[in-house]
PDB file of N, CA and C in Angstrom:
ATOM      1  N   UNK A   1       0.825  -1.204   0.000  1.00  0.00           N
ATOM      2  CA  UNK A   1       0.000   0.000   0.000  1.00  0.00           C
ATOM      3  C   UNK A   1       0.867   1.265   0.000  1.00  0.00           C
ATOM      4  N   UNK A   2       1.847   1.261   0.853  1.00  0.00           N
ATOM      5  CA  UNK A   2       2.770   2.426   0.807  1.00  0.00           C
ATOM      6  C   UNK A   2       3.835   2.972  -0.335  1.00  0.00           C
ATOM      7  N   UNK A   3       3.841   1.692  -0.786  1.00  0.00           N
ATOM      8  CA  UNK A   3       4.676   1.282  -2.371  1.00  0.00           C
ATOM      9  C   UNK A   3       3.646   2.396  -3.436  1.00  0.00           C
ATOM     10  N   UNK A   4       2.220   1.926  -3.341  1.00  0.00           N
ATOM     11  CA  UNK A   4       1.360   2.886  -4.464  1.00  0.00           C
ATOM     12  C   UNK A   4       1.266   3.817  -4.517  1.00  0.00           C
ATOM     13  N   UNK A   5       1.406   4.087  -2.929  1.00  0.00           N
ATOM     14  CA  UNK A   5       1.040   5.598  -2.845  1.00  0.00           C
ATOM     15  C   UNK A   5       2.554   6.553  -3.221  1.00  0.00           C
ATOM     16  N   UNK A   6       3.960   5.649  -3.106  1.00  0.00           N
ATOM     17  CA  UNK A   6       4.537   6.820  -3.362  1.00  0.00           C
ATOM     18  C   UNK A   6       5.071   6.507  -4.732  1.00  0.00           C
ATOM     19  N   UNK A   7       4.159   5.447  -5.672  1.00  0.00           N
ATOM     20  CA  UNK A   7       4.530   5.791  -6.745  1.00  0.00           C
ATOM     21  C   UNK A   7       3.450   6.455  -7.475  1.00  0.00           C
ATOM     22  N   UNK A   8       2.778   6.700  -6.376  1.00  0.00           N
ATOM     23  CA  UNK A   8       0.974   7.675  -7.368  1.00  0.00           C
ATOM     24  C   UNK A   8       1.600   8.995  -7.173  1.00  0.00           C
ATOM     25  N   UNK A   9       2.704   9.283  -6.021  1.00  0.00           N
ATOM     26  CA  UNK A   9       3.038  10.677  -5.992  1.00  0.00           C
ATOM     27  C   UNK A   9       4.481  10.923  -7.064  1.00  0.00           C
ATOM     28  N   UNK A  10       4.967   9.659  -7.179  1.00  0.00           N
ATOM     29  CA  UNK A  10       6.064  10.214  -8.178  1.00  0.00           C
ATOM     30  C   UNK A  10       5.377  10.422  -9.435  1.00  0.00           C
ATOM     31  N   UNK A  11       4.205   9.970  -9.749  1.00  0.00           N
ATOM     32  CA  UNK A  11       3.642   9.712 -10.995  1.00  0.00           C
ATOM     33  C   UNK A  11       3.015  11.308 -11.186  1.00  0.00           C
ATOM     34  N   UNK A  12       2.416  12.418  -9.861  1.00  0.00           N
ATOM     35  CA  UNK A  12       2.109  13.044  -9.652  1.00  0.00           C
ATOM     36  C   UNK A  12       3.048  14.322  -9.966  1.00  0.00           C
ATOM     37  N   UNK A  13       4.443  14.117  -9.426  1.00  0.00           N
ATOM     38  CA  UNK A  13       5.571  14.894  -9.487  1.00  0.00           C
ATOM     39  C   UNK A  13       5.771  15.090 -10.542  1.00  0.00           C
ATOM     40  N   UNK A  14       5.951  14.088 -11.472  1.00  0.00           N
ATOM     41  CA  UNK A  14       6.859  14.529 -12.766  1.00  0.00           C
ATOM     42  C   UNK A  14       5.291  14.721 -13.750  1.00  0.00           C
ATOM     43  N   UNK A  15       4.002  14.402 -13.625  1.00  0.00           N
ATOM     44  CA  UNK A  15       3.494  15.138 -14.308  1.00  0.00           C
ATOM     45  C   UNK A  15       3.513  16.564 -14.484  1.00  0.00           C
ATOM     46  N   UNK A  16       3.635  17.264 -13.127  1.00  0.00           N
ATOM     47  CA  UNK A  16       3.659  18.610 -12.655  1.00  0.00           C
ATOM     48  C   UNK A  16       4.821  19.105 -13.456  1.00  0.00           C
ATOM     49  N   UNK A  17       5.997  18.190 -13.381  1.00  0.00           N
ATOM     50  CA  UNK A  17       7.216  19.227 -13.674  1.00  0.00           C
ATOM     51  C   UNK A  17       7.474  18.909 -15.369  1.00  0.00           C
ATOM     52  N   UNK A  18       6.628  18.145 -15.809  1.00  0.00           N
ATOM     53  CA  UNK A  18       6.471  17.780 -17.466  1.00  0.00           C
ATOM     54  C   UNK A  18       5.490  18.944 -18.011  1.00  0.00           C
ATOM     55  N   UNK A  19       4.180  19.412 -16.783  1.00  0.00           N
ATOM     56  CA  UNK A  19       3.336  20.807 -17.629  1.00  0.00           C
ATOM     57  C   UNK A  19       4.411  21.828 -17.615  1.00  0.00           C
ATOM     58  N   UNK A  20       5.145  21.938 -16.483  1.00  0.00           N
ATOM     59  CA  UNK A  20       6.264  22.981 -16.637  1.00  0.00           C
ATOM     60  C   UNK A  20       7.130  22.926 -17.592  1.00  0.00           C
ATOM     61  N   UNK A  21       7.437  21.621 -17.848  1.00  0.00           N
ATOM     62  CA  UNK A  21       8.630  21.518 -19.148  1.00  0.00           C
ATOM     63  C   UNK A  21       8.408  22.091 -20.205  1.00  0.00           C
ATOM     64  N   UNK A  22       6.830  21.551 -20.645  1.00  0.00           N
ATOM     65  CA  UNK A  22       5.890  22.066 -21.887  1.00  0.00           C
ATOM     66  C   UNK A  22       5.450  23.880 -21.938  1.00  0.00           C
ATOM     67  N   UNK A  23       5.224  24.560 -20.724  1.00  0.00           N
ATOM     68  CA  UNK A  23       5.071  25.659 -20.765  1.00  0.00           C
ATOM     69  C   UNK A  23       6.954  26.339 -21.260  1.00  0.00           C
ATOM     70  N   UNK A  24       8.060  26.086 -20.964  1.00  0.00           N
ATOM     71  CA  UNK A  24       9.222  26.233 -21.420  1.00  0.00           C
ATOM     72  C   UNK A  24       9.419  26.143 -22.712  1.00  0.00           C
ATOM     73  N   UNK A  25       8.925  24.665 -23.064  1.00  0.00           N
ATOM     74  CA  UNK A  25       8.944  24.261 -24.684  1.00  0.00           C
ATOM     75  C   UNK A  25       8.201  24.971 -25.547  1.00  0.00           C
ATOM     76  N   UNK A  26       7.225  25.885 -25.070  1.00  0.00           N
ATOM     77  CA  UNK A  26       6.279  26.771 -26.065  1.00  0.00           C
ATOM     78  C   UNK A  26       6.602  28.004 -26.164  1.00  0.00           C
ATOM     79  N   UNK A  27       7.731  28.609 -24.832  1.00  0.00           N
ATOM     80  CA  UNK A  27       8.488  29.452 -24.793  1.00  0.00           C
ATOM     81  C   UNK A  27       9.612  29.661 -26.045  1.00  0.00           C
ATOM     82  N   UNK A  28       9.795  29.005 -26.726  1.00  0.00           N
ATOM     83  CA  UNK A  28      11.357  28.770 -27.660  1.00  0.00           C
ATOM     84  C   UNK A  28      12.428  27.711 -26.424  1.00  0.00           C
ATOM     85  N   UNK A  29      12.202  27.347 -25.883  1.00  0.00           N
ATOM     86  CA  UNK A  29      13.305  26.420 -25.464  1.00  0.00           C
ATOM     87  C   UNK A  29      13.411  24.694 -25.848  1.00  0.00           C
ATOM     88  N   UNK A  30      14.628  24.396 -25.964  1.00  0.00           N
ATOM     89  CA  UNK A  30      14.557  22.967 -26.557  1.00  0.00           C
ATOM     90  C   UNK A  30      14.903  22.100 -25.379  1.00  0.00           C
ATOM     91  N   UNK A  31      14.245  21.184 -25.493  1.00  0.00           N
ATOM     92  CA  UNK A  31      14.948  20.038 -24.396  1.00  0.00           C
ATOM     93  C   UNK A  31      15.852  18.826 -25.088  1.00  0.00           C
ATOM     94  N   UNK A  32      16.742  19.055 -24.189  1.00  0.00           N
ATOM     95  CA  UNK A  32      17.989  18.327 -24.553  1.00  0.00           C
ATOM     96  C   UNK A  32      18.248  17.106 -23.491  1.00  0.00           C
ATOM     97  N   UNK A  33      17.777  16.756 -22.537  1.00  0.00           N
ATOM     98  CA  UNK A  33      17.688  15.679 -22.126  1.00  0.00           C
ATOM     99  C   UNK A  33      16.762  15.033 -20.819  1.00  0.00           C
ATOM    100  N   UNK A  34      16.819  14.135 -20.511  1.00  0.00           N
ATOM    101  CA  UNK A  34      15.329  13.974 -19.312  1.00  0.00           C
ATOM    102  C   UNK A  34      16.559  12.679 -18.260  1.00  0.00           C
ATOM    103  N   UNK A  35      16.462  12.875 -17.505  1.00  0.00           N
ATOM    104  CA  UNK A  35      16.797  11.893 -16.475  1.00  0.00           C
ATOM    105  C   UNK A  35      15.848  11.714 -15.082  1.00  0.00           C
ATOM    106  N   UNK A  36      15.570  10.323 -13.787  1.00  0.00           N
ATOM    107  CA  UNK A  36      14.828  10.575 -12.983  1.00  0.00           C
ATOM    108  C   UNK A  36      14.701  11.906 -12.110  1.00  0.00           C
ATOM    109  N   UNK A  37      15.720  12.527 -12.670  1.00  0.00           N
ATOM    110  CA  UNK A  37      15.270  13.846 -11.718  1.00  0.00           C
ATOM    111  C   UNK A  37      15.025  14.942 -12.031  1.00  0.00           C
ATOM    112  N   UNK A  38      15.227  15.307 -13.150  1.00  0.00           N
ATOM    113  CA  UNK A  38      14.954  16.511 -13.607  1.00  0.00           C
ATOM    114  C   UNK A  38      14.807  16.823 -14.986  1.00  0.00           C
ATOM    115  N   UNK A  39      14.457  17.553 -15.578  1.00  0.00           N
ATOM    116  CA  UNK A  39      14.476  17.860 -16.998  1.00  0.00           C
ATOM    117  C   UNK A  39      15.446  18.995 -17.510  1.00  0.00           C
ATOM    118  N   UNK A  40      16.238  18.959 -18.731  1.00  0.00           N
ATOM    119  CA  UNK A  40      17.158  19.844 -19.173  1.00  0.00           C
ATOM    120  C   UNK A  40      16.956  20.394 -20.525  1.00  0.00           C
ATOM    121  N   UNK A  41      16.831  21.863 -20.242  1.00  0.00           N
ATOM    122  CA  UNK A  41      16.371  23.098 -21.489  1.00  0.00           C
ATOM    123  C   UNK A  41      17.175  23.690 -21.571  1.00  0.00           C
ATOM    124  N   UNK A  42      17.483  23.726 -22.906  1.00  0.00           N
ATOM    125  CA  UNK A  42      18.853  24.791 -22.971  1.00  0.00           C
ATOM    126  C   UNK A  42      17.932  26.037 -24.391  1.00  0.00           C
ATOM    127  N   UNK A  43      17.962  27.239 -24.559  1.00  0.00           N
ATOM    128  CA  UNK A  43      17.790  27.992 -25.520  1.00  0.00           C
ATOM    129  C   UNK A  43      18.959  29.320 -25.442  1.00  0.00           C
ATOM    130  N   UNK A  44      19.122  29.880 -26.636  1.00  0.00           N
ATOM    131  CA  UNK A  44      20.605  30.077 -27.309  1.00  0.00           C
ATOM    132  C   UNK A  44      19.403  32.031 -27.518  1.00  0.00           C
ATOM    133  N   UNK A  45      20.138  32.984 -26.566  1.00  0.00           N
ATOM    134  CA  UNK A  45      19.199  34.047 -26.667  1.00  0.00           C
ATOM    135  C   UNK A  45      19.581  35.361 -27.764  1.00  0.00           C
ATOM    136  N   UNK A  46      20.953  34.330 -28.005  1.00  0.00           N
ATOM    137  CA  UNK A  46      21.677  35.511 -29.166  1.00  0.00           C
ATOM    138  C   UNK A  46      20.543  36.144 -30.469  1.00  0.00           C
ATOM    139  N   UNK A  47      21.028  37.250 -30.933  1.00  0.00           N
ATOM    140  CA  UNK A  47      20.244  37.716 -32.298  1.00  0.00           C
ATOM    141  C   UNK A  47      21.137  37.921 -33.261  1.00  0.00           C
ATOM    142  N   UNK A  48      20.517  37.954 -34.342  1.00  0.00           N
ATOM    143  CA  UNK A  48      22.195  38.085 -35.696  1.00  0.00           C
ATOM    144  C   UNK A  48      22.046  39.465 -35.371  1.00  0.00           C
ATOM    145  N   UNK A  49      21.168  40.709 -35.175  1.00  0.00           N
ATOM    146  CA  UNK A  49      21.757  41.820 -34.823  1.00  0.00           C
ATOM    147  C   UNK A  49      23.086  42.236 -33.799  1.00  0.00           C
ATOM    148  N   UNK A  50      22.660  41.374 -33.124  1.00  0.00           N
ATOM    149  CA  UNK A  50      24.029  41.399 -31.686  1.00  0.00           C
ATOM    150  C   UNK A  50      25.312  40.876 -32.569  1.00  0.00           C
ATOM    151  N   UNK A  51      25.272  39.802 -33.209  1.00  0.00           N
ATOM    152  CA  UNK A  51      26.564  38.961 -33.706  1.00  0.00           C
ATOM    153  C   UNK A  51      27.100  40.472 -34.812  1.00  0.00           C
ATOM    154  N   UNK A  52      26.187  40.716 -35.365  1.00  0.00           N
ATOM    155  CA  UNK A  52      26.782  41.847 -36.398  1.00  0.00           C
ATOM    156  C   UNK A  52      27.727  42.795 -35.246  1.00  0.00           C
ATOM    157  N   UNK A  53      26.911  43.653 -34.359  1.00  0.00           N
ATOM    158  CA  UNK A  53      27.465  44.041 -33.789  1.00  0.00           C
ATOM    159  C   UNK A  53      29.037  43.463 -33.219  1.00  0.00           C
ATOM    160  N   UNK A  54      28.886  42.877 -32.247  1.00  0.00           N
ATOM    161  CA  UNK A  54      29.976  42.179 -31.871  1.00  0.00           C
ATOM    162  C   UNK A  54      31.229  41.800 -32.972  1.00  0.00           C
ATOM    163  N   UNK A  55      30.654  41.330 -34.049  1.00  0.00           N
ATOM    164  CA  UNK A  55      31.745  41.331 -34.734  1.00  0.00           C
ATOM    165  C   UNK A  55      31.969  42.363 -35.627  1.00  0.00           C
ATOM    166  N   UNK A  56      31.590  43.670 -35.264  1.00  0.00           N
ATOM    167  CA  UNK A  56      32.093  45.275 -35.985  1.00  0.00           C
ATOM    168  C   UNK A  56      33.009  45.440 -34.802  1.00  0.00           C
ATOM    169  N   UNK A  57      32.267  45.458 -33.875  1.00  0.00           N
ATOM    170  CA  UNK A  57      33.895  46.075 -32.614  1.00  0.00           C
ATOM    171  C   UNK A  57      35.004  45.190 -32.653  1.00  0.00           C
ATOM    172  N   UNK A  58      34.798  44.192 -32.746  1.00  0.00           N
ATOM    173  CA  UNK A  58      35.497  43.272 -31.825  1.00  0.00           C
ATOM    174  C   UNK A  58      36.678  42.680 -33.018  1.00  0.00           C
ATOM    175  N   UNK A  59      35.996  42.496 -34.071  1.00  0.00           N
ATOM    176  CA  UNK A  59      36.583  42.088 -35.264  1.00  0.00           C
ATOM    177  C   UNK A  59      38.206  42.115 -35.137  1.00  0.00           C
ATOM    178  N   UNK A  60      38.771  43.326 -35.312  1.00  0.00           N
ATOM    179  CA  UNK A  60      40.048  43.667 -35.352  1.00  0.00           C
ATOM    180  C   UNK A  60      40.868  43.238 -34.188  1.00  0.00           C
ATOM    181  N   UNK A  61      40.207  43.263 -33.191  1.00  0.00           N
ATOM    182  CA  UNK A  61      40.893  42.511 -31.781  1.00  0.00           C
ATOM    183  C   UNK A  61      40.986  41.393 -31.744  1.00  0.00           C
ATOM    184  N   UNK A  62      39.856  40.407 -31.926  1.00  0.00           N
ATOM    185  CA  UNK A  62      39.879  39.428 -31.183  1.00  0.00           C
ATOM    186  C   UNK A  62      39.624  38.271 -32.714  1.00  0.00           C
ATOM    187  N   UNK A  63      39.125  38.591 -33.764  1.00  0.00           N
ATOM    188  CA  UNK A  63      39.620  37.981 -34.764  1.00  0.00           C
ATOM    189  C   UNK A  63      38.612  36.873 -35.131  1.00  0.00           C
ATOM    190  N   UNK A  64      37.504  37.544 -34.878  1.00  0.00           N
ATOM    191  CA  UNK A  64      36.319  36.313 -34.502  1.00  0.00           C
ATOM    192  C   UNK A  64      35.705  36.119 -33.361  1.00  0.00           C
ATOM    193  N   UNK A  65      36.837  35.870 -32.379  1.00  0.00           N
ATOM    194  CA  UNK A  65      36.885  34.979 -30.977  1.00  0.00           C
ATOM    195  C   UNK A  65      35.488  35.899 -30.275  1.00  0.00           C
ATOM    196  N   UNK A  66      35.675  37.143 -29.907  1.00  0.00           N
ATOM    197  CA  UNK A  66      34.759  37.997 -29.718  1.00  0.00           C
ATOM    198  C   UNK A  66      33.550  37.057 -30.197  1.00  0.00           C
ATOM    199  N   UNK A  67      32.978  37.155 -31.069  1.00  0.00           N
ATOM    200  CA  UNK A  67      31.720  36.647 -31.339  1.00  0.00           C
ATOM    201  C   UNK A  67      31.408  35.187 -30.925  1.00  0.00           C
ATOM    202  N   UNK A  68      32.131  34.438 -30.960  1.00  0.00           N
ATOM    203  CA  UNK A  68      32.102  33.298 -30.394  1.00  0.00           C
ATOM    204  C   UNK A  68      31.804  33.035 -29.013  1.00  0.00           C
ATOM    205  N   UNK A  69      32.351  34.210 -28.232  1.00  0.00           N
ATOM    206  CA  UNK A  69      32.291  34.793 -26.760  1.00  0.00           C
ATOM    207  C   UNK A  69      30.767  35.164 -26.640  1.00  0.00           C
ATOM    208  N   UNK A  70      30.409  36.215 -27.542  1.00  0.00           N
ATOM    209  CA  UNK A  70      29.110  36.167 -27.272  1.00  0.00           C
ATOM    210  C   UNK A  70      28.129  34.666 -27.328  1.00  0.00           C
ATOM    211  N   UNK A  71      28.423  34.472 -28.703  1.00  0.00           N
ATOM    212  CA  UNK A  71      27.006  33.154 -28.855  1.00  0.00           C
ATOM    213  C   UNK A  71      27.455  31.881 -27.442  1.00  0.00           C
ATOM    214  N   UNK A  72      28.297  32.262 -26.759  1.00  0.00           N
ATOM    215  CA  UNK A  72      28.297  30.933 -25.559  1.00  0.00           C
ATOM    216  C   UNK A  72      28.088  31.636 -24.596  1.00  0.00           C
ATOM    217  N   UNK A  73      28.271  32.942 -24.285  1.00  0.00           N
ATOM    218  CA  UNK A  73      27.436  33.992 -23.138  1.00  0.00           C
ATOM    219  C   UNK A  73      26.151  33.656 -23.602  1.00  0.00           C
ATOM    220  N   UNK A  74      25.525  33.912 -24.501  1.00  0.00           N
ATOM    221  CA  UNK A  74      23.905  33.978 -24.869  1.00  0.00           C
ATOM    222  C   UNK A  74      23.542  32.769 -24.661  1.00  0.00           C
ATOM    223  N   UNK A  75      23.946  31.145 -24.507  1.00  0.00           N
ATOM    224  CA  UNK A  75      23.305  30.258 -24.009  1.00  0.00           C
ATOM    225  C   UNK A  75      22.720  29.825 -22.671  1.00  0.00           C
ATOM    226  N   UNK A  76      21.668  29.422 -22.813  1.00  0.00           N
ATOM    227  CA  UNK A  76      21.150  29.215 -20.992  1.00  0.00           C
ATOM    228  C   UNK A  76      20.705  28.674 -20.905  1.00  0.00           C
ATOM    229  N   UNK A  77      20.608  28.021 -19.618  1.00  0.00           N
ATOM    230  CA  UNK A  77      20.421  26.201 -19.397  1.00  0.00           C
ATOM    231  C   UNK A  77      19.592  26.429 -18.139  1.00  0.00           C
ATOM    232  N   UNK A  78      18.063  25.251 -18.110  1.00  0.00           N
ATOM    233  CA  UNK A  78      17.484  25.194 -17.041  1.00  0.00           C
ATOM    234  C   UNK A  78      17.249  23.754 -16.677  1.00  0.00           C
ATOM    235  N   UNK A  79      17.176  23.940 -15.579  1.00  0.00           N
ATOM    236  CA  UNK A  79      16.521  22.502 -15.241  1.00  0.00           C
ATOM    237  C   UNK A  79      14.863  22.306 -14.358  1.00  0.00           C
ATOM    238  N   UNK A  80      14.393  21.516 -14.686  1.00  0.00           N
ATOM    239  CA  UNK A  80      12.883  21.337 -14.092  1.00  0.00           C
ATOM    240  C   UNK A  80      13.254  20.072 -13.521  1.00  0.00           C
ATOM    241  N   UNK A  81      13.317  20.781 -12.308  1.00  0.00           N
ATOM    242  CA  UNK A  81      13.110  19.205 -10.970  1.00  0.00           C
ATOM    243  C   UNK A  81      12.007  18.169 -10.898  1.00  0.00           C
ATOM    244  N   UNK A  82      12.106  17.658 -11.004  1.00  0.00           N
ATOM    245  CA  UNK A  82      10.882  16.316 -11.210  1.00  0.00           C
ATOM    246  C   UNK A  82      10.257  16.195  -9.883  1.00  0.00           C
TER     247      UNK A  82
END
């Protein structure tokens, strides 16, 4: 009996944190992987306006690298606890 009940609540848990996943996923975020505990969203917030930018200043300095700097600053990663 105690067995059902705490798998009616895990069953309970990760429904909860799967509507959350889905409210993320309709956001623009992608999910990139699921394990028993949590769920993992990563979305990339860069714009090609910014990259233009970045690579007008930066160009002559950094030779690229600059922009590259940005598009891995602009990534962001969440997790939804199960």
């Amino acid at each position: 009996m105690a067995k059902q009940k705490f798998n009616e609540q895990e069953r309970e848990d990760r429904d909860e944190a799967k509507r959350d996943m889905k409210m993320y996923l309709a956001l623009d975020w992608d999910l990139k992987g699921e394990t028993p505990e949590y769920f993992l969203l990563k979305k990339n917030t860069s714009t090609t306006g910014g990259h233009i930018w970045t690579f007008l200043l930066t160009f002559w300095f950094t030779l690229g690298i600059g922009n590259l700097v940005y598009y891995l600053l602009c990534m962001k990663s969440k997790k939804v606890i199960k």
